[in-house]
C-alpha atoms as a PDB file:
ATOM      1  CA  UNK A   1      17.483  15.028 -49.906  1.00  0.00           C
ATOM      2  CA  UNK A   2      19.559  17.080 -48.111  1.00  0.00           C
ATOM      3  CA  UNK A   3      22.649  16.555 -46.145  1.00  0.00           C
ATOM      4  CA  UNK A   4      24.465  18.128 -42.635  1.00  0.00           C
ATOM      5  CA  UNK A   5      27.593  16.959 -42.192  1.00  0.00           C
ATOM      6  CA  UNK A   6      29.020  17.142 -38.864  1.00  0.00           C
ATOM      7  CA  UNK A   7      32.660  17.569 -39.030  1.00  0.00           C
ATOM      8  CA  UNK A   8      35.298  17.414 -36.426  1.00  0.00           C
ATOM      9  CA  UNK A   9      38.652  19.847 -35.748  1.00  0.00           C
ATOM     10  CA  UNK A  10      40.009  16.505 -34.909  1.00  0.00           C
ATOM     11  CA  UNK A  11      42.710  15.332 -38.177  1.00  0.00           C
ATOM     12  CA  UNK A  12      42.586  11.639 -39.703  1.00  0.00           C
ATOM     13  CA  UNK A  13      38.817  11.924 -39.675  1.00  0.00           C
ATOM     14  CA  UNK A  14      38.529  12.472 -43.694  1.00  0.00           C
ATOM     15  CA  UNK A  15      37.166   8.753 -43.705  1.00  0.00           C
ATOM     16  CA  UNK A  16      33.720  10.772 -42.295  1.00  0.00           C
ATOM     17  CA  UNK A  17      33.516  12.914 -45.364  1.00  0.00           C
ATOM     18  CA  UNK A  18      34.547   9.795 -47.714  1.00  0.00           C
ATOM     19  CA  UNK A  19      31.580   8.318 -46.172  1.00  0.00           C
ATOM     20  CA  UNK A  20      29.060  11.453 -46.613  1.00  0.00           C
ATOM     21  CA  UNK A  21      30.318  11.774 -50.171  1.00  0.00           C
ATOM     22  CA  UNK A  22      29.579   8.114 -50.932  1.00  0.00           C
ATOM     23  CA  UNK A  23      26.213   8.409 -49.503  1.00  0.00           C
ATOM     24  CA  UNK A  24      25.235  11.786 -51.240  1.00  0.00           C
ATOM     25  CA  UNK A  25      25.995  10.078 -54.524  1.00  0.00           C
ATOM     26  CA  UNK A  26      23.796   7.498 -53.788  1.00  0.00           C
ATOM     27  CA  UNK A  27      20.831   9.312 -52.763  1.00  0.00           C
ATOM     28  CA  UNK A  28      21.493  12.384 -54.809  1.00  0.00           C
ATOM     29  CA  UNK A  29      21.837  14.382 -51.677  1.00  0.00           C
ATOM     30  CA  UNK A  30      22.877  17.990 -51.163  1.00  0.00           C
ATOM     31  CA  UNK A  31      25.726  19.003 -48.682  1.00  0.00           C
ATOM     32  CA  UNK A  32      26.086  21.466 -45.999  1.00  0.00           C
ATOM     33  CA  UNK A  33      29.141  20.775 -44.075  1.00  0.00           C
ATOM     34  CA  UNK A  34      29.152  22.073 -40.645  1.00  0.00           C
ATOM     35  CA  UNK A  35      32.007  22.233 -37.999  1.00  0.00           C
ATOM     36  CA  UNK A  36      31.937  23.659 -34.494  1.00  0.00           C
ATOM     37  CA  UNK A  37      34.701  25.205 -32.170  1.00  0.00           C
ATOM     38  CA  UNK A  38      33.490  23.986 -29.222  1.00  0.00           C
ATOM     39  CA  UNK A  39      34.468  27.119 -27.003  1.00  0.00           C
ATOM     40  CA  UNK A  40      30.882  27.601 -24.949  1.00  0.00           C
ATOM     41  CA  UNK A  41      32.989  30.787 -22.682  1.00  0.00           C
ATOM     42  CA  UNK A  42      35.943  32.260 -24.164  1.00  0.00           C
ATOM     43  CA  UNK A  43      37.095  33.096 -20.560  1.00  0.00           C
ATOM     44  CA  UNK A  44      37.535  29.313 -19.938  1.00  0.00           C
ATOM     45  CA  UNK A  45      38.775  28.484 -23.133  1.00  0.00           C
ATOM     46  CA  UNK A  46      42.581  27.602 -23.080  1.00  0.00           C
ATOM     47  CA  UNK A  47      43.321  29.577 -26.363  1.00  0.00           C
ATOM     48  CA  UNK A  48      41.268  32.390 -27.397  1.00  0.00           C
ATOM     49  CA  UNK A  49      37.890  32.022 -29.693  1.00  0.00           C
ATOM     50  CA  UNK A  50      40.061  32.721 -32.415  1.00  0.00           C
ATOM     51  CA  UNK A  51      42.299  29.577 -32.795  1.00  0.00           C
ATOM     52  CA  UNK A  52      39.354  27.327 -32.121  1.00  0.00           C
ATOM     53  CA  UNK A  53      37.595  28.888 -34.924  1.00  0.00           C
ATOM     54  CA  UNK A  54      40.790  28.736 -37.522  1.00  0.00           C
ATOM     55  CA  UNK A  55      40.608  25.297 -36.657  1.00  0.00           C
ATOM     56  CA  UNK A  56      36.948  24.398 -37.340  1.00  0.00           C
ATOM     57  CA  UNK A  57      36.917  27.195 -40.743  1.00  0.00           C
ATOM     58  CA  UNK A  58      39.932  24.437 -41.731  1.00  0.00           C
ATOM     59  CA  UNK A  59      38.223  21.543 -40.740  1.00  0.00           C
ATOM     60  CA  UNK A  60      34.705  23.003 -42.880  1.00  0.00           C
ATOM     61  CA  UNK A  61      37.211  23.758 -45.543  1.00  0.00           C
ATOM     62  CA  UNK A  62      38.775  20.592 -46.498  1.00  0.00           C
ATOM     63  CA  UNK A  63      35.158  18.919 -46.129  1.00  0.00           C
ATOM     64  CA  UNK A  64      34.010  20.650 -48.793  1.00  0.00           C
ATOM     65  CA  UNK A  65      37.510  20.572 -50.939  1.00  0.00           C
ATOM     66  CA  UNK A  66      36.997  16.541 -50.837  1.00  0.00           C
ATOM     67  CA  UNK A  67      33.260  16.665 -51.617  1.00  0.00           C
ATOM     68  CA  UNK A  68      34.085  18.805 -54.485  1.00  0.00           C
ATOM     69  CA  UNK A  69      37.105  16.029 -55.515  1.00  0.00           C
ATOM     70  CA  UNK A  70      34.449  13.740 -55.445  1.00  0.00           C
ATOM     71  CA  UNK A  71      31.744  16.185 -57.713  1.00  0.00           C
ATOM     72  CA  UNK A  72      29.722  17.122 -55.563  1.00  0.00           C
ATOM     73  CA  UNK A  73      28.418  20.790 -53.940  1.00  0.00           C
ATOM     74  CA  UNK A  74      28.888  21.068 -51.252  1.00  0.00           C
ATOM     75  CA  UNK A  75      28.460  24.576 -48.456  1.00  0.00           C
ATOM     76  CA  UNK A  76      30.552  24.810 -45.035  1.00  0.00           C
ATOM     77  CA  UNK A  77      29.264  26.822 -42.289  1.00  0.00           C
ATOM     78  CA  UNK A  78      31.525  27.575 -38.566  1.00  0.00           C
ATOM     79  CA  UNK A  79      29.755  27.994 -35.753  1.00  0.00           C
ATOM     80  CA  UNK A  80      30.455  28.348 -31.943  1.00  0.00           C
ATOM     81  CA  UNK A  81      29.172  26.957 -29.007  1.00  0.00           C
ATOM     82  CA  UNK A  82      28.833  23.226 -27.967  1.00  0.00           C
ATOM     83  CA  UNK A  83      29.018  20.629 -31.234  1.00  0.00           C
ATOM     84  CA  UNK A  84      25.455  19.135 -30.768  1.00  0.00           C
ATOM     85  CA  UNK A  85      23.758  21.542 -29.350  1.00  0.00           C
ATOM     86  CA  UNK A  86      24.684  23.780 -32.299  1.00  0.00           C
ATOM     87  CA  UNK A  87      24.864  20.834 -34.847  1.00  0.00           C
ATOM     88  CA  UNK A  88      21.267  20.272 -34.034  1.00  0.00           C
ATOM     89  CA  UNK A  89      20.422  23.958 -34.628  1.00  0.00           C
ATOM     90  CA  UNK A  90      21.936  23.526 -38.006  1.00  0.00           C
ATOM     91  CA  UNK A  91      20.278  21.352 -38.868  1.00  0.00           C
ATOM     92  CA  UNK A  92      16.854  22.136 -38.358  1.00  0.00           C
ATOM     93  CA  UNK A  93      17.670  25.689 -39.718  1.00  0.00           C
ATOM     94  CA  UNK A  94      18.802  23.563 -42.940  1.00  0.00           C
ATOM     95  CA  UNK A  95      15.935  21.671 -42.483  1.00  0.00           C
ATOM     96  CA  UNK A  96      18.200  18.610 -42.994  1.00  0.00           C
ATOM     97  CA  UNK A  97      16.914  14.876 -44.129  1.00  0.00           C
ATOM     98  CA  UNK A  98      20.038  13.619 -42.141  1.00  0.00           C
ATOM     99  CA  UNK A  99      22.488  14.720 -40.076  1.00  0.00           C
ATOM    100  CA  UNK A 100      26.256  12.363 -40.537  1.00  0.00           C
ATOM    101  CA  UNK A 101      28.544  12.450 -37.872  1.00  0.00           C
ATOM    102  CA  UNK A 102      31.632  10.338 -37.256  1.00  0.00           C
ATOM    103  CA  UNK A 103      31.764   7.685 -33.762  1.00  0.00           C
ATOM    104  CA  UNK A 104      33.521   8.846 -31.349  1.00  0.00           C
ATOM    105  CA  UNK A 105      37.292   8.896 -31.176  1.00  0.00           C
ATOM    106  CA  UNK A 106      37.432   8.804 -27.787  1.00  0.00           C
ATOM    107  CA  UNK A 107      37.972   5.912 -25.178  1.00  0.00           C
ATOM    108  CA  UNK A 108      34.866   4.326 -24.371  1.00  0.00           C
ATOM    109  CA  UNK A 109      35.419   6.196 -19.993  1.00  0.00           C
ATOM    110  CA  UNK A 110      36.164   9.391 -21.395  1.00  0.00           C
ATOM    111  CA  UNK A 111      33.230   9.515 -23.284  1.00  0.00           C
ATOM    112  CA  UNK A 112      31.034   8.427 -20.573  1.00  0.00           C
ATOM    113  CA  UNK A 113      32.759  10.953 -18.290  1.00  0.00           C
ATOM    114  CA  UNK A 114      32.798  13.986 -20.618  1.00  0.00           C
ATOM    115  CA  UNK A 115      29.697  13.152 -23.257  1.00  0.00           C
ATOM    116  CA  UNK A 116      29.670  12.399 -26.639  1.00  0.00           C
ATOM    117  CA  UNK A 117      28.833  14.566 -29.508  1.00  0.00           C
ATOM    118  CA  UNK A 118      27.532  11.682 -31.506  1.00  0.00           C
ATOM    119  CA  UNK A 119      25.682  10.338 -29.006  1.00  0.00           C
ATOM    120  CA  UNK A 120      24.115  13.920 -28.171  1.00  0.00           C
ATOM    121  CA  UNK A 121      22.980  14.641 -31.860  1.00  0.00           C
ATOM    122  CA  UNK A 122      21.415  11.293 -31.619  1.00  0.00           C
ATOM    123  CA  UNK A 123      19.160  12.648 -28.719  1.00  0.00           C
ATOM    124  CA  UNK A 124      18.656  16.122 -30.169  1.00  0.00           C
ATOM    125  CA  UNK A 125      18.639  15.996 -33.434  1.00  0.00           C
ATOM    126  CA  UNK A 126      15.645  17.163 -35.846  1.00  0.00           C
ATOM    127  CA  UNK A 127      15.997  14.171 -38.174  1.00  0.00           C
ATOM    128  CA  UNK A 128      17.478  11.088 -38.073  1.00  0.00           C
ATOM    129  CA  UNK A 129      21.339  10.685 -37.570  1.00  0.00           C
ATOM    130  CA  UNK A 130      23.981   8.411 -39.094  1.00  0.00           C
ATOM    131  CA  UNK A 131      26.797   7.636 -37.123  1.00  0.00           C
ATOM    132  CA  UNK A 132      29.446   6.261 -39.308  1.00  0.00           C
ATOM    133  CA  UNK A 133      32.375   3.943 -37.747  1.00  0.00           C
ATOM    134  CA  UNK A 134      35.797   4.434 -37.994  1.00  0.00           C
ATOM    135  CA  UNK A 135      37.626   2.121 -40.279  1.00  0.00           C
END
């Protein structure tokens, strides 16, 4: 079995990776950790391409540090573009079993008004999707 983890630049989401760990173990599932920047134009981006992508090579990177502190191995991957359209990508390029996501973090209106990446990957997805809630 093998495992895409979506992960967010968002902090205080390590619960998401606790939760992909634990369900590796279980089903002796391989990892590739994936985080986007979420910058579709750099011209309309508030910060350049750069700072977005710092932020998602950190969030990738401390994915795979806590899979790894729970014994597992475990890849991380950066990409650009919108989370689930790329997530998605991934994920068929990785030809994944699952794809695990966190919910969303934000308020029920903003998410209806702006879209949710969870909810997205749940449309587009190659495989099945597993949404884990936040504690």
């Amino acid at each position: 079995m093998h495992i895409v983890l979506a992960v967010s630049t968002e902090t205080g989401t390590s619960w998401v990776t606790d939760g992909a760990a634990d369900f590796a173990r279980k089903t002796g599932a391989s990892v590739a950790v994936v985080s986007v920047d979420e910058v579709e134009l750099e011209r309309l981006a508030a910060a350049p391409r750069a700072v977005y992508l710092e932020q998602a090579a950190r969030a990738a990177g401390e994915a795979v540090d806590r899979l790894e502190q729970a014994g597992l191995v475990a890849t991380a991957t950066v990409l650009s573009g919108r989370a689930a359209e790329r997530v998605a990508e991934f994920a068929g390029e990785q030809q994944a079993d699952v794809v695990v996501v966190g919910a969303s973090s934000r308020p029920a209106l903003t998410s209806r008004l702006l879209g949710s990446v969870p909810r997205a990957l749940v449309q587009r997805a190659p495989c099945p999707v597993l949404v884990l809630p936040a504690p």
